[in-house]
N, C-alpha and C. Protein backbone atom coordinates (compact mmCIF):
# COMPACT_ATOMS: atom_id res chain seq x y z
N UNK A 1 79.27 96.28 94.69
CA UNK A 1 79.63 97.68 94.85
C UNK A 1 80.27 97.86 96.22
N UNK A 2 81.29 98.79 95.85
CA UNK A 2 81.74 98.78 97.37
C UNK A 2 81.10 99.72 98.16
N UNK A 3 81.61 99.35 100.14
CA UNK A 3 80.92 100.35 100.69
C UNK A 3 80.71 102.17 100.20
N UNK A 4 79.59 102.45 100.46
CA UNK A 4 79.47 103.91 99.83
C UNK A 4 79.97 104.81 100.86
N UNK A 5 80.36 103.86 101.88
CA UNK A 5 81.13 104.90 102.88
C UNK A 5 83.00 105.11 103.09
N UNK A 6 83.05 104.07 101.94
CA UNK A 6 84.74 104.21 101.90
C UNK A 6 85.30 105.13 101.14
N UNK A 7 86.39 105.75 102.25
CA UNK A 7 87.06 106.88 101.44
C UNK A 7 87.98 106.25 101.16
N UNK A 8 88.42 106.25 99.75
CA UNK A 8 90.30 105.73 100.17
C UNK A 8 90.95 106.70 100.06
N UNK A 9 91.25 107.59 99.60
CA UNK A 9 91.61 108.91 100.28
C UNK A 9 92.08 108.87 102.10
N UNK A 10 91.09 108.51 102.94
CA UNK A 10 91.10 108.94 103.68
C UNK A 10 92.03 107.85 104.63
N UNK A 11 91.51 106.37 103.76
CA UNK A 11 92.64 105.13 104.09
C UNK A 11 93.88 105.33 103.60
N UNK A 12 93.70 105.37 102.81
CA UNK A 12 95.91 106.14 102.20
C UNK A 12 96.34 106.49 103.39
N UNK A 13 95.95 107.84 103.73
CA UNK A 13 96.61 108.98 104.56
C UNK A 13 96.49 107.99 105.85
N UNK A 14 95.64 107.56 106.16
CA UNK A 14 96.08 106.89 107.65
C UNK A 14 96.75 105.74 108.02
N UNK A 15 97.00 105.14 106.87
CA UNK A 15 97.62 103.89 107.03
C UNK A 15 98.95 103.84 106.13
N UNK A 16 99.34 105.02 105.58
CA UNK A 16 100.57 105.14 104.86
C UNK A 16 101.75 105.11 106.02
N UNK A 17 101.27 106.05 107.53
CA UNK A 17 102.57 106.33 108.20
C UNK A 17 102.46 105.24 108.92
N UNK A 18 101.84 104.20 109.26
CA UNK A 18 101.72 103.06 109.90
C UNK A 18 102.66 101.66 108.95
N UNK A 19 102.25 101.81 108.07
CA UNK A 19 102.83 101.28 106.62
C UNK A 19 104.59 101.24 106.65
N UNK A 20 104.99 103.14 107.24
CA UNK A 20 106.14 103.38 106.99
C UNK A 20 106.37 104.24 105.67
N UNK A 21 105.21 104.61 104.92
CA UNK A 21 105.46 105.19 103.59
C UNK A 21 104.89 107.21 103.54
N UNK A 22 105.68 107.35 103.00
CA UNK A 22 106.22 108.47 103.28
C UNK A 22 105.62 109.36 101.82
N UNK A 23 104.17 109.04 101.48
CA UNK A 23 103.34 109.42 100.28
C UNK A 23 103.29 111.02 99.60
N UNK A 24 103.46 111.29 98.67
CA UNK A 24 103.34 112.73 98.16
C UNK A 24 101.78 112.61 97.71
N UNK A 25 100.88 114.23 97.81
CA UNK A 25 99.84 113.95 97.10
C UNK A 25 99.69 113.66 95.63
N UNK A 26 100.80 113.34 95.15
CA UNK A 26 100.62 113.16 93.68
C UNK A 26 100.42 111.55 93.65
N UNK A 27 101.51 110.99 94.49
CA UNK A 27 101.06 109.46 94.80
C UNK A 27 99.73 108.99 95.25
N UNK A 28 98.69 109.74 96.33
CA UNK A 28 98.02 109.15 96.88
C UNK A 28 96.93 109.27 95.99
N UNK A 29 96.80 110.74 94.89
CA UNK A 29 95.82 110.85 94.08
C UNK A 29 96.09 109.36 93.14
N UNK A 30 96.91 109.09 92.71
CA UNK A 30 97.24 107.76 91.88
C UNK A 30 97.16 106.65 92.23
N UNK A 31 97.46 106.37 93.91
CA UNK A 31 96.87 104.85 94.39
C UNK A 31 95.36 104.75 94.76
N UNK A 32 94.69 106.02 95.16
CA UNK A 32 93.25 106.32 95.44
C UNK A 32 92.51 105.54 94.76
N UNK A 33 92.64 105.61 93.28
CA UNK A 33 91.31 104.59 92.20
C UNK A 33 91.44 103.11 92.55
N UNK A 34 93.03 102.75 92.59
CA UNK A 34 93.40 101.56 92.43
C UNK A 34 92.65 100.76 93.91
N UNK A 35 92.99 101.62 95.07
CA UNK A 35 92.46 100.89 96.29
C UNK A 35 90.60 101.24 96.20
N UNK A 36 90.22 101.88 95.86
CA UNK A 36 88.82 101.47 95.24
C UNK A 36 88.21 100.81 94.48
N UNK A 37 88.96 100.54 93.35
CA UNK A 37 88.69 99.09 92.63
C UNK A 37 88.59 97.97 93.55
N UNK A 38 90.16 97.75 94.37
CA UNK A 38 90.26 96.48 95.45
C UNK A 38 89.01 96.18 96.54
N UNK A 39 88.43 97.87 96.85
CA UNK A 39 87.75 97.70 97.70
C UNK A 39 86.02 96.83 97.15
N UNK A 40 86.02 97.32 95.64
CA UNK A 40 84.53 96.71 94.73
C UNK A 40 85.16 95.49 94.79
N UNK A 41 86.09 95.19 94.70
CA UNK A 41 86.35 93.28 94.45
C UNK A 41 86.01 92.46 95.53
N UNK A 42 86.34 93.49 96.85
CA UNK A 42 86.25 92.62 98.12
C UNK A 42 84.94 92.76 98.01
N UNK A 43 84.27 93.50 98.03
CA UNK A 43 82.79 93.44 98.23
C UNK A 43 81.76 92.30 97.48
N UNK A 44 82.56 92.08 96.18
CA UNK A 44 81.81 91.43 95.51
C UNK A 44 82.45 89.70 95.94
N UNK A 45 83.39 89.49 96.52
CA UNK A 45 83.87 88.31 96.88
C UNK A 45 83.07 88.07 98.44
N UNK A 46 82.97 89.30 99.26
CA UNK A 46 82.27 88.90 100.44
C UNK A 46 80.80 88.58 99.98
N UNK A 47 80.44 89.24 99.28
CA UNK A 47 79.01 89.02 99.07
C UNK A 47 78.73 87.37 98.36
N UNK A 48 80.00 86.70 97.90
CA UNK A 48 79.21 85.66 97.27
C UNK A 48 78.92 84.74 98.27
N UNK A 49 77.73 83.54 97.87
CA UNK A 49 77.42 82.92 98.99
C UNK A 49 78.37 81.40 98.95
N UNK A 50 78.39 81.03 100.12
CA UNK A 50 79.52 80.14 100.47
C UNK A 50 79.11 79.03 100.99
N UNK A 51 78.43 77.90 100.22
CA UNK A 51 77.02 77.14 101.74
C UNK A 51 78.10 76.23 102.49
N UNK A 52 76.96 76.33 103.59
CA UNK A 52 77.88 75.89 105.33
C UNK A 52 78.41 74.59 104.55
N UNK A 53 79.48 74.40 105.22
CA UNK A 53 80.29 72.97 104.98
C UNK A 53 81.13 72.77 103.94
N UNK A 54 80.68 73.87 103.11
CA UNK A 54 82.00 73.46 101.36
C UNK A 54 82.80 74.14 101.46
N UNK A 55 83.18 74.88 102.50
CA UNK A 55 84.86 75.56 102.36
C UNK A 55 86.06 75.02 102.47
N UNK A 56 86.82 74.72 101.61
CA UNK A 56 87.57 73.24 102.43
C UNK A 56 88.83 74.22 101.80
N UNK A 57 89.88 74.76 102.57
CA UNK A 57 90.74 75.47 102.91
C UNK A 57 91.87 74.94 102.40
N UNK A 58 92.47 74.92 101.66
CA UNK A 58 94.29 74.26 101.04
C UNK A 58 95.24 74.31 102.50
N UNK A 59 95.80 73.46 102.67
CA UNK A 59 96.99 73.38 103.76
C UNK A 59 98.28 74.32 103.01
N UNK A 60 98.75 74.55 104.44
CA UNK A 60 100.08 75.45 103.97
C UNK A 60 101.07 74.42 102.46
N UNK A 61 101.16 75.22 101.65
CA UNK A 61 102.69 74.44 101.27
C UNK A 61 103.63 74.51 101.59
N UNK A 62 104.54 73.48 101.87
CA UNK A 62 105.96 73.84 102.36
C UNK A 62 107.03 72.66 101.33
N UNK A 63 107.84 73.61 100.77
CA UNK A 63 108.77 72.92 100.14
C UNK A 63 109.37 72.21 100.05
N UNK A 64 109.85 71.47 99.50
CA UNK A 64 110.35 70.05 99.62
C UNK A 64 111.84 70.13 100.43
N UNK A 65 112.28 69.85 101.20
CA UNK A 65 113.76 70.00 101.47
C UNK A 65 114.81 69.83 100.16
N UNK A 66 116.10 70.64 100.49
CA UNK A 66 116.64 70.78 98.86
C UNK A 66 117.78 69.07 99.08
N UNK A 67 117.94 68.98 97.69
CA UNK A 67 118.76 67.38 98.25
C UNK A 67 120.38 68.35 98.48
N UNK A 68 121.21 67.07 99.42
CA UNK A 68 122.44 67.51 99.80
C UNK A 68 123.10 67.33 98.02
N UNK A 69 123.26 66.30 97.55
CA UNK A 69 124.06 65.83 96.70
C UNK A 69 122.79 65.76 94.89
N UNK A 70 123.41 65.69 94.61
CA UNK A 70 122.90 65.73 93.12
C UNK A 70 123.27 65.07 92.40
């Protein structure tokens, strides 16, 4: 469950003009559920347990160089 103290409401509005986005309330009522869902997922991903030592992290990928000739 996510925190019972998150508004997203209240995250929209403050992080939209930081963002650069320029939100109507018809938009923010419509992204509101969606970033509350995200917020129950994180919660339930922080909460799982992780035992010390098995996190073993993927290295960046980086693409193969493209060939000159074909």
């Amino acid at each position: 469950m996510a925190d019972p103290e998150f508004d997203a409401d209240a995250s929209i509005r403050a992080l939209a003009p930081v963002l650069g986005l320029d939100l109507t309330e018809e938009r923010i009522a419509a992204v509101a559920p969606f970033l509350t869902i995200a917020a129950e997922m994180a919660a339930i991903l922080e909460a799982a347990p992780v035992p010390k030592g098995t996190l073993a992290l993927a290295p960046v990928y980086t693409l193969p160089a493209a060939e000159e000739e074909r």
